[in-house]
Every structure is written in structure tokens, then in C-alpha cells.
N, C-alpha and C. Protein backbone atom coordinates (compact mmCIF):
# COMPACT_ATOMS: atom_id res chain seq x y z
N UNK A 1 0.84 -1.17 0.00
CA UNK A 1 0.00 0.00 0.00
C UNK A 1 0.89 1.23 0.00
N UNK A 2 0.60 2.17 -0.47
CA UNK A 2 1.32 3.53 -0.45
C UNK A 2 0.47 4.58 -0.02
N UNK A 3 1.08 5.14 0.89
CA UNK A 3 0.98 6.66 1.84
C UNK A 3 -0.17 5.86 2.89
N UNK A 4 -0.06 4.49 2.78
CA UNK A 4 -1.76 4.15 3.81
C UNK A 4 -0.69 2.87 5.13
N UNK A 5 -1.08 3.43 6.89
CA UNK A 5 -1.19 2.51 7.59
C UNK A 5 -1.86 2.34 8.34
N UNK A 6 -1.88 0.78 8.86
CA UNK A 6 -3.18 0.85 8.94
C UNK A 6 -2.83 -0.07 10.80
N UNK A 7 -3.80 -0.26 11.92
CA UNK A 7 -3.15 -0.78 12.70
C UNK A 7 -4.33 -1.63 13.62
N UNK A 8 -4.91 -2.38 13.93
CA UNK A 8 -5.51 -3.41 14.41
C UNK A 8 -5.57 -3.54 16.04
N UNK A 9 -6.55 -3.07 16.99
CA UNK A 9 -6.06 -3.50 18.25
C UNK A 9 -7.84 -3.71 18.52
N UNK A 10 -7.86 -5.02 18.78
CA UNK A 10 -8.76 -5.93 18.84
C UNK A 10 -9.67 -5.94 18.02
N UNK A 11 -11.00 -4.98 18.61
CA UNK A 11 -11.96 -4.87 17.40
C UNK A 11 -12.12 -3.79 16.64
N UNK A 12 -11.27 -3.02 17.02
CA UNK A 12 -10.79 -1.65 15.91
C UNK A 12 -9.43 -1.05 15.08
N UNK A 13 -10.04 -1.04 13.94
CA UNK A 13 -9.05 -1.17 12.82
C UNK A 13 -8.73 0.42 12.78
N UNK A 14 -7.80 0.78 12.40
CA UNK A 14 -7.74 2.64 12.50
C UNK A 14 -6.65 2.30 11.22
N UNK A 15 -6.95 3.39 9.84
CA UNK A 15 -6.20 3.64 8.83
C UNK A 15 -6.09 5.41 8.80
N UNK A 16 -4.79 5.28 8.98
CA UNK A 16 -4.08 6.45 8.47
C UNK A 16 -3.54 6.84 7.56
N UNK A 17 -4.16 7.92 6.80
CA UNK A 17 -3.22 8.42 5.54
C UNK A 17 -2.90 10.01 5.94
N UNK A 18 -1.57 10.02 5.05
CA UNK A 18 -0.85 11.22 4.97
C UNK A 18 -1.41 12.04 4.00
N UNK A 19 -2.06 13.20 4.33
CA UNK A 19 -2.91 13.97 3.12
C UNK A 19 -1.85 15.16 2.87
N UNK A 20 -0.63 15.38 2.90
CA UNK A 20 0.39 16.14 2.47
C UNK A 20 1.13 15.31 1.15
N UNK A 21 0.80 14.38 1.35
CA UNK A 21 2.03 13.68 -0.02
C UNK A 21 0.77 13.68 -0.70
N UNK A 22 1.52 13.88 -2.19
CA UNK A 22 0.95 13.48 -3.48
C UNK A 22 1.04 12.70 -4.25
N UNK A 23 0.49 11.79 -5.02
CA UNK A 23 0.97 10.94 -6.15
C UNK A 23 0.86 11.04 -7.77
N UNK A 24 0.48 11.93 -7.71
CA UNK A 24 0.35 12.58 -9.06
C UNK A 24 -1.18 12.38 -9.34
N UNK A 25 -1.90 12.71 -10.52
CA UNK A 25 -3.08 12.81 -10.99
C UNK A 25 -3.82 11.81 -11.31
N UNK A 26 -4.83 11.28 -11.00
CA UNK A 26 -5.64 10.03 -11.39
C UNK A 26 -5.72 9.83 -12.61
N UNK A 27 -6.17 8.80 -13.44
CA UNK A 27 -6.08 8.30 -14.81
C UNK A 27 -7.01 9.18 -15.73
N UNK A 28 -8.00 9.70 -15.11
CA UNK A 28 -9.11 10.59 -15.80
C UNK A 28 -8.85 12.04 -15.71
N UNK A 29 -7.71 12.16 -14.89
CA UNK A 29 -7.13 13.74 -14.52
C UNK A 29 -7.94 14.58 -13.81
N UNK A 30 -9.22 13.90 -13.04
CA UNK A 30 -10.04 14.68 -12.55
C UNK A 30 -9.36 15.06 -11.03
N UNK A 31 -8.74 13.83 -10.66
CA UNK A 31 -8.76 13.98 -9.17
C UNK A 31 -6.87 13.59 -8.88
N UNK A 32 -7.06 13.88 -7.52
CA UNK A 32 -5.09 13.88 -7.19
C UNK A 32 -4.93 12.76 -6.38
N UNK A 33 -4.33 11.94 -6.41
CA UNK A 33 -4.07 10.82 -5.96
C UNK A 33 -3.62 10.73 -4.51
N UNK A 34 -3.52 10.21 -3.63
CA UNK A 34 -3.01 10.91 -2.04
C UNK A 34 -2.36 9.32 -1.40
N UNK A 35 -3.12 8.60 -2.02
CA UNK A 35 -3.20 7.18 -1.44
C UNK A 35 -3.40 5.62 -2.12
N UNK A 36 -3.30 4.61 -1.96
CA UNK A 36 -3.46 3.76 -3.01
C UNK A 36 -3.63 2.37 -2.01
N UNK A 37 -4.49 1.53 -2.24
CA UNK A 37 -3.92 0.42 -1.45
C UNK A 37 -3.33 -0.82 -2.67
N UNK A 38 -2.70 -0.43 -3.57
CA UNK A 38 -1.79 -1.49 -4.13
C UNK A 38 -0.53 -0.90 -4.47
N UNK A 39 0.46 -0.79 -5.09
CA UNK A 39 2.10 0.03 -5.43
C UNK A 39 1.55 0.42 -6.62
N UNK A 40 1.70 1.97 -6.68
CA UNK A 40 1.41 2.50 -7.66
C UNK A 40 2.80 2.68 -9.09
């Protein structure tokens, strides 16, 4: 996953992303990429 962690303590899952990094522009150019859960 990129810019995403994520952390598990019992029955609550908590995902954190970094909304300062960028990944460049989505495929349709509409939107900005921030996060991904596969390697971009």
C-alpha cells in the first residue's frame, strides 16, 4: 500500500493516511491521488 497505515487492536481497525504527499493525478485527470492500497 502507499501513503496508507493501517493498525488493528482488537476490534478496531484505525487507517491512516498522509494527506500532504501526493501521487500525481488520477487516470481521468479529474482527481489527485493521495493514497493507493496497491504500489502504484
Amino acid at each position: 500500500m502507499k501513503n496508507v497505515e493501517w493498525t488493528l487492536d482488537g476490534d478496531l481497525l484505525t487507517i491512516r493516511i498522509d494527506l500532504t504527499q501526493k501521487f500525481g493525478p488520477s487516470s481521468s485527470g479529474k482527481t489527485m491521488i493521495i493514497a493507493s492500497p496497491r504500489a502504484l
